[in-house]
C-alpha atoms as a PDB file:
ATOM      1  CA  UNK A   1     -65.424  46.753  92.632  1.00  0.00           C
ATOM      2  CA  UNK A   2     -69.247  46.251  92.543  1.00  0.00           C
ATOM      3  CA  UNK A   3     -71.494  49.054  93.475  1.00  0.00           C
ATOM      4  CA  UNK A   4     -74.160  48.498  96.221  1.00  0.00           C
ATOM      5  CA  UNK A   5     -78.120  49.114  96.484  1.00  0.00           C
ATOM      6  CA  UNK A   6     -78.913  52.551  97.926  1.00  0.00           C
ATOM      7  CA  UNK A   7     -80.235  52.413 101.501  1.00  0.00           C
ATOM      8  CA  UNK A   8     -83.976  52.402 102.276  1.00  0.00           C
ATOM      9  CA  UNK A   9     -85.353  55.736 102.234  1.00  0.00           C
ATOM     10  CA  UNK A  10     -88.020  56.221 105.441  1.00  0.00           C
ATOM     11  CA  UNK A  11     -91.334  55.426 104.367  1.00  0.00           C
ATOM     12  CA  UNK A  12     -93.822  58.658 104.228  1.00  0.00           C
ATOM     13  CA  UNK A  13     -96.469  59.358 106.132  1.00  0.00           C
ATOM     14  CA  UNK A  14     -99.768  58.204 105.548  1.00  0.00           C
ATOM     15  CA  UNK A  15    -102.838  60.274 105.451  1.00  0.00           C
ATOM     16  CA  UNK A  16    -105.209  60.514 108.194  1.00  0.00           C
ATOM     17  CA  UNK A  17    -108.877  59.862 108.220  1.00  0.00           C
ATOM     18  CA  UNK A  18    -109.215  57.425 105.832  1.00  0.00           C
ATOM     19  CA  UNK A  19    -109.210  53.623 105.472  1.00  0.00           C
ATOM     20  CA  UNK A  20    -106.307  51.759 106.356  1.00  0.00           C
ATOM     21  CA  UNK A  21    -105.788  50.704 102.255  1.00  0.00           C
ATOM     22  CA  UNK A  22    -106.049  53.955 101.053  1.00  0.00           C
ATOM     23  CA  UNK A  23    -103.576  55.277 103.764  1.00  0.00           C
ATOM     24  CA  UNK A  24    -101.374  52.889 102.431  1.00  0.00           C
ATOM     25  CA  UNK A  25    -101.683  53.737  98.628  1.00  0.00           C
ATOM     26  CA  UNK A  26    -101.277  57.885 100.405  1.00  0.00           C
ATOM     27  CA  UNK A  27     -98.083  56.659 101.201  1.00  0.00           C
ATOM     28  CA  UNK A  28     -96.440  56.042  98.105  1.00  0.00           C
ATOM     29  CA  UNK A  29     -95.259  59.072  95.531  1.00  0.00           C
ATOM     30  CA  UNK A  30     -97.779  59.098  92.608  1.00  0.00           C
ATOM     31  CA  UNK A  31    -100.519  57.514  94.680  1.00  0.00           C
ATOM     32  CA  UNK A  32    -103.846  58.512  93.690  1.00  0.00           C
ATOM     33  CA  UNK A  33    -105.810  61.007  96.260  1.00  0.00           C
ATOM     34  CA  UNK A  34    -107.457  60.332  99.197  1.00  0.00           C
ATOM     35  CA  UNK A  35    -110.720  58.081  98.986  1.00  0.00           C
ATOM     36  CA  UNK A  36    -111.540  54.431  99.112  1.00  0.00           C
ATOM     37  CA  UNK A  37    -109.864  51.799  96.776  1.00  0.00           C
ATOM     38  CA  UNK A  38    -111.608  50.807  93.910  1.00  0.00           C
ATOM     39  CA  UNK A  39    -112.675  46.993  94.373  1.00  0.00           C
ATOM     40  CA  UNK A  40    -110.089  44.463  93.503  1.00  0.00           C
ATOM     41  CA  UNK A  41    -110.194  41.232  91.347  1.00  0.00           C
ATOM     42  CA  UNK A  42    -106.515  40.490  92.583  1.00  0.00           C
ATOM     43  CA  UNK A  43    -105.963  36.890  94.481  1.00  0.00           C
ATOM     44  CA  UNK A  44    -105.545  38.071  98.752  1.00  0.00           C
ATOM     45  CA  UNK A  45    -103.330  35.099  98.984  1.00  0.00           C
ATOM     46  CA  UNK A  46     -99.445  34.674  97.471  1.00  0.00           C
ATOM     47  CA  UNK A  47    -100.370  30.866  97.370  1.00  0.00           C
ATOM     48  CA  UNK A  48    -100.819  30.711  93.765  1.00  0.00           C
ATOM     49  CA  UNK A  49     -98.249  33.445  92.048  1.00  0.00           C
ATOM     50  CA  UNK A  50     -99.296  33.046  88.423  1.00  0.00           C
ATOM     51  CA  UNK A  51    -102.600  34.299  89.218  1.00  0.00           C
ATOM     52  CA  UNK A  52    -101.058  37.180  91.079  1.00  0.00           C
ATOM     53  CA  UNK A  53     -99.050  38.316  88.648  1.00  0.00           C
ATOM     54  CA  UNK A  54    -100.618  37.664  85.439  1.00  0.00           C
ATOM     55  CA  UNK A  55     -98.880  38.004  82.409  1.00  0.00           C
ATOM     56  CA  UNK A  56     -95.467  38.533  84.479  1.00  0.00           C
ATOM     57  CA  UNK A  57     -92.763  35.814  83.533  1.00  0.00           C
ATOM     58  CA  UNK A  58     -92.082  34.197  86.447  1.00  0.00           C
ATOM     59  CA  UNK A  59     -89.455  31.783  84.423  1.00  0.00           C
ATOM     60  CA  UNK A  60     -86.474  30.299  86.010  1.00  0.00           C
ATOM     61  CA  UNK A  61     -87.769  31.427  89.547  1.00  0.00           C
ATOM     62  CA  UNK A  62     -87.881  28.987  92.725  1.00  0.00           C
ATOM     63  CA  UNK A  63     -91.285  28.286  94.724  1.00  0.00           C
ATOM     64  CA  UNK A  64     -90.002  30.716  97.374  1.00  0.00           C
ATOM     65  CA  UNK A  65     -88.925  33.654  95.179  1.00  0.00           C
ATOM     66  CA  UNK A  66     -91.972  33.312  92.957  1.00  0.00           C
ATOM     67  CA  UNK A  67     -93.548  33.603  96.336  1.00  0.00           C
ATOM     68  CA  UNK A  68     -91.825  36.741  97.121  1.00  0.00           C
ATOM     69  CA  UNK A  69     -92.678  38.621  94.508  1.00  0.00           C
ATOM     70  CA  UNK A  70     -96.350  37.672  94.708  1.00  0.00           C
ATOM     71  CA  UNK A  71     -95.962  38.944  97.899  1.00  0.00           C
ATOM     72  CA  UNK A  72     -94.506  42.174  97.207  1.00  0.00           C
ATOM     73  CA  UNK A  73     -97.028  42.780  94.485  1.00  0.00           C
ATOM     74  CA  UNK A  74     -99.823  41.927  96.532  1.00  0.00           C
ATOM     75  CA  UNK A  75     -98.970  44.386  99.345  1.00  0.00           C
ATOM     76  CA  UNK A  76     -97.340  47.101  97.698  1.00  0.00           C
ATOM     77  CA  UNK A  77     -99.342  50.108  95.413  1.00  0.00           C
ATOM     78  CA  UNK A  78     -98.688  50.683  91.612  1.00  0.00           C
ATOM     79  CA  UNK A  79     -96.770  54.109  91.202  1.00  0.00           C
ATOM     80  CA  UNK A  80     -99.573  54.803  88.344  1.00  0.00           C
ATOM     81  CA  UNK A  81    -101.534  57.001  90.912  1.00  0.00           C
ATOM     82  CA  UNK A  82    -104.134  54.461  91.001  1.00  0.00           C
ATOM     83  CA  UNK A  83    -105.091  53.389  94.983  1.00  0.00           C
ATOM     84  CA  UNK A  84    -104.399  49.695  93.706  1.00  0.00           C
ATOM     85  CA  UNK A  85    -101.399  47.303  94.565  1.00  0.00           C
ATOM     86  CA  UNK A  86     -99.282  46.356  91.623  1.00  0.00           C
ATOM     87  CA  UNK A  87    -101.270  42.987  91.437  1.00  0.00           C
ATOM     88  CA  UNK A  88    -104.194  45.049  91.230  1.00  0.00           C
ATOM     89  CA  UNK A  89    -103.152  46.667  88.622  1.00  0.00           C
ATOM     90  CA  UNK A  90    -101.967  44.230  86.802  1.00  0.00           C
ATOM     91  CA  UNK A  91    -105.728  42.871  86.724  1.00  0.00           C
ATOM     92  CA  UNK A  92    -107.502  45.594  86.251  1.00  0.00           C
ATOM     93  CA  UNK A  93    -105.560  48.625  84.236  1.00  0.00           C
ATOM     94  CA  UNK A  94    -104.117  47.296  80.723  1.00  0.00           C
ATOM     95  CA  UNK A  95    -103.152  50.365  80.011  1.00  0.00           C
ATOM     96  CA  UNK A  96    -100.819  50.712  82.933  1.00  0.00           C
ATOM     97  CA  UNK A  97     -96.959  50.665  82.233  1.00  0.00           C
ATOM     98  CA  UNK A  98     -95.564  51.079  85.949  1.00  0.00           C
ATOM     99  CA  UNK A  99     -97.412  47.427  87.576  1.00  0.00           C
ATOM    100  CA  UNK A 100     -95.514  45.223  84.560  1.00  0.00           C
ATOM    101  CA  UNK A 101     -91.886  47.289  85.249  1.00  0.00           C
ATOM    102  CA  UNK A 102     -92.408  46.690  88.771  1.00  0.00           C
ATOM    103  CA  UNK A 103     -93.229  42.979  88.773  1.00  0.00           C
ATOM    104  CA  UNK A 104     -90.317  42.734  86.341  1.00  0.00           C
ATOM    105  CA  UNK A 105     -87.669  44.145  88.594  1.00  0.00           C
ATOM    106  CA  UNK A 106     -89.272  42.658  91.375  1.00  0.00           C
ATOM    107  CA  UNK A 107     -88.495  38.889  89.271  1.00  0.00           C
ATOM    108  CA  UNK A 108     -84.890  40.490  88.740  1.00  0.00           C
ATOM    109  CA  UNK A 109     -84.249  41.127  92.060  1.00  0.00           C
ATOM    110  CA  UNK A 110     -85.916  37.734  93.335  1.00  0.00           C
ATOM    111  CA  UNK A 111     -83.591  36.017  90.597  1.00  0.00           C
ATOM    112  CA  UNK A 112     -80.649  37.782  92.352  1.00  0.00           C
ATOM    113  CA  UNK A 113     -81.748  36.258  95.965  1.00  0.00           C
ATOM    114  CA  UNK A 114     -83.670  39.287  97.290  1.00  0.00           C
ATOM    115  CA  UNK A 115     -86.227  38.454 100.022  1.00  0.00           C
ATOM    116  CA  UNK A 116     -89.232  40.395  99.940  1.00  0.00           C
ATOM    117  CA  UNK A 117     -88.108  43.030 102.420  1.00  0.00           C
ATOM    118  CA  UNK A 118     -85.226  43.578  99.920  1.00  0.00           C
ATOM    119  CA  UNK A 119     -87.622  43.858  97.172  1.00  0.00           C
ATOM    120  CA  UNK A 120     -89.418  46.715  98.104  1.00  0.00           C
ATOM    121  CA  UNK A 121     -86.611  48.428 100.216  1.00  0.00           C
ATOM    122  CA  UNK A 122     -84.532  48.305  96.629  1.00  0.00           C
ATOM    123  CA  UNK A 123     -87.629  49.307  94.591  1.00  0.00           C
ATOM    124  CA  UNK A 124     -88.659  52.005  96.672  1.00  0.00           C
ATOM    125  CA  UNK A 125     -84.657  53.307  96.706  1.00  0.00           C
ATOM    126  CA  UNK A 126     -85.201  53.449  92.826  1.00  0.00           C
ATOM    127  CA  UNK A 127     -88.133  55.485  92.752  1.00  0.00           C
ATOM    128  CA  UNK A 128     -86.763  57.849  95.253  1.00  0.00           C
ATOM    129  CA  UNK A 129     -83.870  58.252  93.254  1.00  0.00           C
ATOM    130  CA  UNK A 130     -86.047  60.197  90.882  1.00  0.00           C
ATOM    131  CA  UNK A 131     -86.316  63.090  93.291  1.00  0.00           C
ATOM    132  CA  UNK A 132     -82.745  63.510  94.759  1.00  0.00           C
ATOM    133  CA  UNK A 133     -80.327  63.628  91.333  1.00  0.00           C
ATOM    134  CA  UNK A 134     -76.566  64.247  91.633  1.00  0.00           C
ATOM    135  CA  UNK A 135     -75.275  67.117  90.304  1.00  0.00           C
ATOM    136  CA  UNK A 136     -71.979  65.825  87.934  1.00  0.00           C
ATOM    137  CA  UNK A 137     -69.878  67.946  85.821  1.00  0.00           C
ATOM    138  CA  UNK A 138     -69.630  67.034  82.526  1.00  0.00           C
ATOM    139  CA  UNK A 139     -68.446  69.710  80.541  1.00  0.00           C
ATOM    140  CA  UNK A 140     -64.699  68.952  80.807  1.00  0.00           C
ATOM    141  CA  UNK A 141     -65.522  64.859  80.287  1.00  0.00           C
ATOM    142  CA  UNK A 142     -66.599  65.080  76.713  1.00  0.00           C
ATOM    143  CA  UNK A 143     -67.016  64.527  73.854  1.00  0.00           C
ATOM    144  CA  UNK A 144     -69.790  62.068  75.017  1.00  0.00           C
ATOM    145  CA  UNK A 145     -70.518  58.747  72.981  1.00  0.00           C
ATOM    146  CA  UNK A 146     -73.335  58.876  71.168  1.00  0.00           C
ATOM    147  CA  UNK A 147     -75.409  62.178  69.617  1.00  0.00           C
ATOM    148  CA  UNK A 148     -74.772  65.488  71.558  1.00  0.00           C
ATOM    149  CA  UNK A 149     -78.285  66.842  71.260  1.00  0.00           C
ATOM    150  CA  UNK A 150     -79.397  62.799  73.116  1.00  0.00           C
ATOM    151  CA  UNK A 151     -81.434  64.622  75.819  1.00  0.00           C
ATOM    152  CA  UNK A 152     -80.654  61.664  78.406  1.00  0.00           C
ATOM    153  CA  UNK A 153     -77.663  61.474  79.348  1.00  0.00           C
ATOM    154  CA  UNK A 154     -75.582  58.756  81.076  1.00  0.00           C
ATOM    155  CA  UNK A 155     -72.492  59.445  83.585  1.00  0.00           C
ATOM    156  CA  UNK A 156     -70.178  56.680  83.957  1.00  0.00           C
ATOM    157  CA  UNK A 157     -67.317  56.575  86.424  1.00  0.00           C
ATOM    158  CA  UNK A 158     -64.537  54.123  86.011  1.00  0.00           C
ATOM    159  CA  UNK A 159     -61.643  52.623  86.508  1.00  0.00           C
ATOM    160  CA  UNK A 160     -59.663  50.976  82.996  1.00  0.00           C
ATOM    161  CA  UNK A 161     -58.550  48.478  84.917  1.00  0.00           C
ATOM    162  CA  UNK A 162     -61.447  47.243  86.598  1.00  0.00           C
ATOM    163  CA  UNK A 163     -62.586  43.959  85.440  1.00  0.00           C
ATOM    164  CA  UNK A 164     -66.458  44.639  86.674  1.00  0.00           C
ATOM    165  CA  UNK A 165     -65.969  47.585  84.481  1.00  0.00           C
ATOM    166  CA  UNK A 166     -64.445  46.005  81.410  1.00  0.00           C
ATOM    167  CA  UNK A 167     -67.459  43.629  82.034  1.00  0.00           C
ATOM    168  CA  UNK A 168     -69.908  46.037  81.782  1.00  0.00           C
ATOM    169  CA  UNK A 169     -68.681  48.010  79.125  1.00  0.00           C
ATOM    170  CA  UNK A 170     -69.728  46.969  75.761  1.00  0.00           C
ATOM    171  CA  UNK A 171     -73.277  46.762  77.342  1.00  0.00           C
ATOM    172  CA  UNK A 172     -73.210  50.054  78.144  1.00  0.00           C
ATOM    173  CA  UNK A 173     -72.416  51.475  74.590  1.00  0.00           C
ATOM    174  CA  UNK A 174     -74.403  48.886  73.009  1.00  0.00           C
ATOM    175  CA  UNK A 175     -77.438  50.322  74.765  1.00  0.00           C
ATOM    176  CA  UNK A 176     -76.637  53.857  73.784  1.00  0.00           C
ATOM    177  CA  UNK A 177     -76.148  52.615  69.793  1.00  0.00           C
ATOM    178  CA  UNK A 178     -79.325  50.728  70.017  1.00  0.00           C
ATOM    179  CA  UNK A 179     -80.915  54.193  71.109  1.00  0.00           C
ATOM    180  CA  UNK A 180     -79.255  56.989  69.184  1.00  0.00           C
ATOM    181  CA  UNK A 181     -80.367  59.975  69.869  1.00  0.00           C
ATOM    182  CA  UNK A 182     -82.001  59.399  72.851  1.00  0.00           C
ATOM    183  CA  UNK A 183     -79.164  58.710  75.500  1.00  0.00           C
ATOM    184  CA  UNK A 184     -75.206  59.339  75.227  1.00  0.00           C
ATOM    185  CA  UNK A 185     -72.584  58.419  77.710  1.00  0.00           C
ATOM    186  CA  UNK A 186     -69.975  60.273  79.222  1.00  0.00           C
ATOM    187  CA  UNK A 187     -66.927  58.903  80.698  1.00  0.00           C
ATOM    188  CA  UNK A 188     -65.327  59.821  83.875  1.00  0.00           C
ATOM    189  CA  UNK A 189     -62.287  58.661  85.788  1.00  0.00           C
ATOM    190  CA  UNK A 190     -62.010  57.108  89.094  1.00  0.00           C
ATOM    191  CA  UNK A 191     -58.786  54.845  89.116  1.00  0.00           C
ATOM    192  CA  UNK A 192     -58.766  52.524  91.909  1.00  0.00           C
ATOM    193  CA  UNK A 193     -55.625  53.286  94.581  1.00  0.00           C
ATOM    194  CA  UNK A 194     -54.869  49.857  95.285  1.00  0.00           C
ATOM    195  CA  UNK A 195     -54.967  48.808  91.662  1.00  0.00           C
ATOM    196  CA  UNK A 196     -51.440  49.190  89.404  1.00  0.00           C
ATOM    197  CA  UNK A 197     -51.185  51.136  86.398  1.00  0.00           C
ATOM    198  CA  UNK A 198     -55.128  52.348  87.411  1.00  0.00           C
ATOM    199  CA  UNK A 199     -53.211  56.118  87.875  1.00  0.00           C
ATOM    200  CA  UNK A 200     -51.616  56.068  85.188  1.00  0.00           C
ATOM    201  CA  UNK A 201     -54.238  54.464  82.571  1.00  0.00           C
ATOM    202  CA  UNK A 202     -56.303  57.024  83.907  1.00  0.00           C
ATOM    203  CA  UNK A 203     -54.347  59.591  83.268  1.00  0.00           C
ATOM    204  CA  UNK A 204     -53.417  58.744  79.844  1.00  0.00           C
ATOM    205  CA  UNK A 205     -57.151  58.538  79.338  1.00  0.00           C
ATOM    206  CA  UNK A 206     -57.073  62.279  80.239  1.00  0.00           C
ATOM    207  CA  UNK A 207     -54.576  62.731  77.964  1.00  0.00           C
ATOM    208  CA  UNK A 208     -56.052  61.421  75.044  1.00  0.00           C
ATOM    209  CA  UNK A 209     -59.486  63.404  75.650  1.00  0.00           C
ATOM    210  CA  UNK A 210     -57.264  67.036  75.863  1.00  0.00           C
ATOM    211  CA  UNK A 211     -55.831  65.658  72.174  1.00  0.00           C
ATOM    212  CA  UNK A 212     -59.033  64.984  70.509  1.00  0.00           C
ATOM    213  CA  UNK A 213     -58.457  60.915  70.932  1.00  0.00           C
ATOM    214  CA  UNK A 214     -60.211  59.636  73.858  1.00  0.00           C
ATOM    215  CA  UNK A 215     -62.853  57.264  72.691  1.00  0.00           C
ATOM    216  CA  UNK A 216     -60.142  55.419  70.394  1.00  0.00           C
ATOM    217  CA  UNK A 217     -57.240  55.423  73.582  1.00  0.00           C
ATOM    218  CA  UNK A 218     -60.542  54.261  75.460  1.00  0.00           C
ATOM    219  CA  UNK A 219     -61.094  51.557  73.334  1.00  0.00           C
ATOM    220  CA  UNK A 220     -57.467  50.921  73.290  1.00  0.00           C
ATOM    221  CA  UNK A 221     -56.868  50.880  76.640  1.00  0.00           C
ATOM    222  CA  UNK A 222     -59.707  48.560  78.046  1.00  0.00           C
ATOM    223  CA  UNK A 223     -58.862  46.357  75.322  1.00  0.00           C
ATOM    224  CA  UNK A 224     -55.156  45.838  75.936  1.00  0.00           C
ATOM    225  CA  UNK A 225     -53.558  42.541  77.046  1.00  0.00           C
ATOM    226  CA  UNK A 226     -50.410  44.135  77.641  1.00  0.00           C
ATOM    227  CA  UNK A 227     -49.562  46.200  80.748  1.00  0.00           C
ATOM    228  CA  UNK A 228     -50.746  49.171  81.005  1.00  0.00           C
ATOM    229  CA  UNK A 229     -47.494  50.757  82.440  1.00  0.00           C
ATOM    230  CA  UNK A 230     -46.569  54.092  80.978  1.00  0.00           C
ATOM    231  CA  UNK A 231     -44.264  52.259  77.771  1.00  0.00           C
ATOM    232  CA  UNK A 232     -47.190  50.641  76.878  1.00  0.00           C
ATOM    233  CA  UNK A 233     -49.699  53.614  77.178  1.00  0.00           C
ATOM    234  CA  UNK A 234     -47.064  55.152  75.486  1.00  0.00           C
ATOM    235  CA  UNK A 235     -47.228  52.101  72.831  1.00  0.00           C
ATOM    236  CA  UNK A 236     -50.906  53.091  72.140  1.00  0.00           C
ATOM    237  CA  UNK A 237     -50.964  56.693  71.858  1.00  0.00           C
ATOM    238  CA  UNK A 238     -48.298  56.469  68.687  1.00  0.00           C
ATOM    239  CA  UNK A 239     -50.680  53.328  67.141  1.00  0.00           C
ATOM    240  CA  UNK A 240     -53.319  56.396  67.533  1.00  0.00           C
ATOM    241  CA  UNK A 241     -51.170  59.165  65.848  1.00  0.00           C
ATOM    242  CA  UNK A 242     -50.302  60.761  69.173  1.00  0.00           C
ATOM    243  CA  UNK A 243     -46.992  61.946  70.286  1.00  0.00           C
ATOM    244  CA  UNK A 244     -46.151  59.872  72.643  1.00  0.00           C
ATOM    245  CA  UNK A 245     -43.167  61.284  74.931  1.00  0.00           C
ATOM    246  CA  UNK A 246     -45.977  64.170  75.589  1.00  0.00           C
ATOM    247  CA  UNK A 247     -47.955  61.369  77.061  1.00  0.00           C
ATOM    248  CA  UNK A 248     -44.824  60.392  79.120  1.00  0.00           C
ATOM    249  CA  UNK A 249     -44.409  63.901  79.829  1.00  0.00           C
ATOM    250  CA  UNK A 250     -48.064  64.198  81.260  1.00  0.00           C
ATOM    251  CA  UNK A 251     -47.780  61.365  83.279  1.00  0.00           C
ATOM    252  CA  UNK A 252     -44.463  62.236  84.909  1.00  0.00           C
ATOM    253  CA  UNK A 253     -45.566  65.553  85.567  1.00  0.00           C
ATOM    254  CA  UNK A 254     -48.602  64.817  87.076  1.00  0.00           C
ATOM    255  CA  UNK A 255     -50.940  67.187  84.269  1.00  0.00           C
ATOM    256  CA  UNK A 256     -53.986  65.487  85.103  1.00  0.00           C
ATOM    257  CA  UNK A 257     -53.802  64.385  88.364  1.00  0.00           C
ATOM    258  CA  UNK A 258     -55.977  67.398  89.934  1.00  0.00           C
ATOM    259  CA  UNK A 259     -58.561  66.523  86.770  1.00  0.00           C
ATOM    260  CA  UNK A 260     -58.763  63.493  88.142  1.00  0.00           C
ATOM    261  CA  UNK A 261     -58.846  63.961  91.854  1.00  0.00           C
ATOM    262  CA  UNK A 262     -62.036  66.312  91.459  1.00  0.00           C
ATOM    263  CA  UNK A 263     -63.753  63.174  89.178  1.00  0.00           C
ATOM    264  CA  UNK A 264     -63.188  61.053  92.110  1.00  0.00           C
ATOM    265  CA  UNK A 265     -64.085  63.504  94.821  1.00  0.00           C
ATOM    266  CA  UNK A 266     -67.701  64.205  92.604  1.00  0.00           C
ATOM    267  CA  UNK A 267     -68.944  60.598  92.439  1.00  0.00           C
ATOM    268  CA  UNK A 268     -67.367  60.123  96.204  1.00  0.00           C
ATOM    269  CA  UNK A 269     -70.289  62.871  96.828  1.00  0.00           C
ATOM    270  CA  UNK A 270     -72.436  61.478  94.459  1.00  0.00           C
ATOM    271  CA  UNK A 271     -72.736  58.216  96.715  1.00  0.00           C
ATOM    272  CA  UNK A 272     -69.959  55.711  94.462  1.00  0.00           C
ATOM    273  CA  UNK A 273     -69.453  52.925  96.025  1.00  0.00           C
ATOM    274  CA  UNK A 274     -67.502  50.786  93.332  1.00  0.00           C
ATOM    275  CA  UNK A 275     -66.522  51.506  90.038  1.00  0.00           C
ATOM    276  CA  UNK A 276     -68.440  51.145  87.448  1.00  0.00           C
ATOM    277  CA  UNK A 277     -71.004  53.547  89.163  1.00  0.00           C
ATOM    278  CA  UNK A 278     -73.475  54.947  86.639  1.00  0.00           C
ATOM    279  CA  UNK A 279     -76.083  57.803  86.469  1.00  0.00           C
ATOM    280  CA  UNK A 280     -78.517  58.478  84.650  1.00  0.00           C
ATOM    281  CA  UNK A 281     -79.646  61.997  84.324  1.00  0.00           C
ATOM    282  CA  UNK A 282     -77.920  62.587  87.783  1.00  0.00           C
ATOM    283  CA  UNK A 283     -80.013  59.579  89.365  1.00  0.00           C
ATOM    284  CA  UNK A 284     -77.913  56.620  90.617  1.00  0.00           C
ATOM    285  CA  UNK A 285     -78.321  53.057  89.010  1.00  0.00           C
ATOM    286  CA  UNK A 286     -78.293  50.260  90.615  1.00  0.00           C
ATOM    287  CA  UNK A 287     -79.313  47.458  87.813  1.00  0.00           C
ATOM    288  CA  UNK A 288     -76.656  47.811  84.553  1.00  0.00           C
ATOM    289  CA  UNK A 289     -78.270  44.734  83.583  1.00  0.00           C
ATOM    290  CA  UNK A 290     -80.057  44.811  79.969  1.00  0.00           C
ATOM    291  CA  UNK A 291     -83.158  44.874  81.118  1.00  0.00           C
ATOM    292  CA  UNK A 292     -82.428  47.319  84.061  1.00  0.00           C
ATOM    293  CA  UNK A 293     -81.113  49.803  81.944  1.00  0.00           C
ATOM    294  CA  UNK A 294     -84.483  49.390  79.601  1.00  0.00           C
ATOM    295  CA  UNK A 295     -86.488  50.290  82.994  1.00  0.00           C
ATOM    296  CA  UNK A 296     -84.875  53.251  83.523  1.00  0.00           C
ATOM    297  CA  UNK A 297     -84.674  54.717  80.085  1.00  0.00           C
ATOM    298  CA  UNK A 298     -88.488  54.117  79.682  1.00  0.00           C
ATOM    299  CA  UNK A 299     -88.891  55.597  83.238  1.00  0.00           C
ATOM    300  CA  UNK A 300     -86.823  58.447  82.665  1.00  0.00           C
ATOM    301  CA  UNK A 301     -88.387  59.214  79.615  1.00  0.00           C
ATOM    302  CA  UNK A 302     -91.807  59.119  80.985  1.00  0.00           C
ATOM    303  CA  UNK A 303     -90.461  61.124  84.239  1.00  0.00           C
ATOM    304  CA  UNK A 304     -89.143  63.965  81.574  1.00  0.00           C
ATOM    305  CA  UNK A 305     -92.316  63.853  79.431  1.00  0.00           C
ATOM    306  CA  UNK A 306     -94.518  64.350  82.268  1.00  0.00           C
ATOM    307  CA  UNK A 307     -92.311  66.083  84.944  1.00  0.00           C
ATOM    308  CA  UNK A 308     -92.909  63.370  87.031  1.00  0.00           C
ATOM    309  CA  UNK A 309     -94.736  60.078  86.587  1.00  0.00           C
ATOM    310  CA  UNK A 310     -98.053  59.630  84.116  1.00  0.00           C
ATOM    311  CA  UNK A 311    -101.183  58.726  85.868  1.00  0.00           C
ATOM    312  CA  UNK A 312    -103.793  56.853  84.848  1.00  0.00           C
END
């Protein structure tokens, strides 16, 4: 199953008694205080969108989304602090990080078919999602790939036999072995009713962890072309040293099944909407692409640094 955006948040309120710009920039978390905007250099037209977004590649984009995300840029403010739209700032403040992330996800999202309105309702979902963070439980889903002490960490729930999740797997622990010690993943179960074997794969994934063998039954069992009925599950925990009529045992007896249930019933509350759903320090990702998950680590990073975002 795919997981969806997040809904757009309400916009807030913009501050009185001041110009209609710098209202606008009020409105926005991070936005710099009250006052008029500095003077812009940015094109006021979406007409031309190199020159809008300089320095942004705008590659493999049609006329109309190219114009989209000019547009976007043009009318919504940089979550630097400064009262400038990302264009703006794209001009004007080299040393900005947040304009050039924007723009990019902006060109991912365009690439994907957003509109404009989706644009900024899906990048404004992402920065609220730095604010309201999901509180999973962990400590009984470990050990977590990738260094313990990684202070980021990401949740993953799952179902083994999920294609989308089989598809998005190896990206997901490539990206935490390209940054060791900095981000580890933990693994949590959500089989899919409607899917067969999903129970019991997930179950024998439970299995595994209580025995000190998930990751390898992991790997085994998303990379299986044989079914995963219990003989075969069965199959795999002896090729890992495991005994496997206690994994038969488990599974008839239903040992994990409450484990399991309270997994699902988390990232139910947690707002899952497909499997894989992933989180990231609690916040909800919607973009497991390469360069999504890039965003948010750098993002994240900054967000922990700072305790919130770094102005310029």
């Amino acid at each position: 199953m795919r997981a969806r955006p997040i809904p757009l948040l309400a916009a807030l309120a913009a501050a009185a008694a001041i110009s209609a710009c710098a209202a606008r920039s009020q409105s926005r978390p991070g936005a710099a205080a009250a006052g008029a905007p500095a003077t812009s250099t940015a094109p006021a037209s979406a007409d031309d969108p190199k020159a809008v977004l300089p320095g942004v590649d705008l590659e493999g984009l049609s006329p109309e989304q190219q114009r989209a995300v000019a547009e976007f840029a043009l009318d919504e403010f940089c979550y630097c602090g400064c009262p400038h739209t990302v264009s703006s700032c794209l001009h004007e403040h080299e040393s900005c990080a947040h304009a050039p992330r924007m723009a990019s996800q902006a060109v991912r999202l365009a690439r994907g078919g957003a509109t404009k309105a989706d644009i900024l309702r899906q990048v404004t979902a992402y920065y609220a999602a730095f604010d309201r963070r999901a509180k999973l439980t962990v400590a009984d889903f470990g050990p977590a790939l990738g260094e313990s002490t990684a202070p980021i960490a990401l949740v993953e729930f799952s179902d083994f036999t999920c294609p989308y999740c089989r598809a998005v797997r190896p990206q997901l622990e490539a990206f935490v072995e390209r940054h060791a010690g900095r981000v580890k993943l933990f693994y949590k179960p959500y089989p899919i009713e409607s899917h067969p074997y999903a129970a019991e794969a997930a179950q024998a994934g439970e299995w595994a962890r209580e025995k000190g063998l998930f990751w390898p039954m992991h790997d085994r069992i998303f990379g299986a072309e044989h079914a995963l009925d219990v003989d075969g599950l069965a199959d795999q925990a002896s090729a890992l040293g495991g005994d496997a009529e206690d994994l038969r045992a488990a599974i008839a007896d239903g040992r994990y099944r409450a484990r399991i249930e309270a997994s699902q019933a988390e990232a139910r509350d947690a707002g899952l909407r497909g499997t894989p759903t992933v989180f990231m320090n609690g916040r909800l990702l919607t973009d497991l692409s390469e360069e999504g998950l890039e965003q948010s680590l750098r993002d994240e990073e900054e967000w922990l640094q700072h305790r919130g975002w770094a102005h310029d």
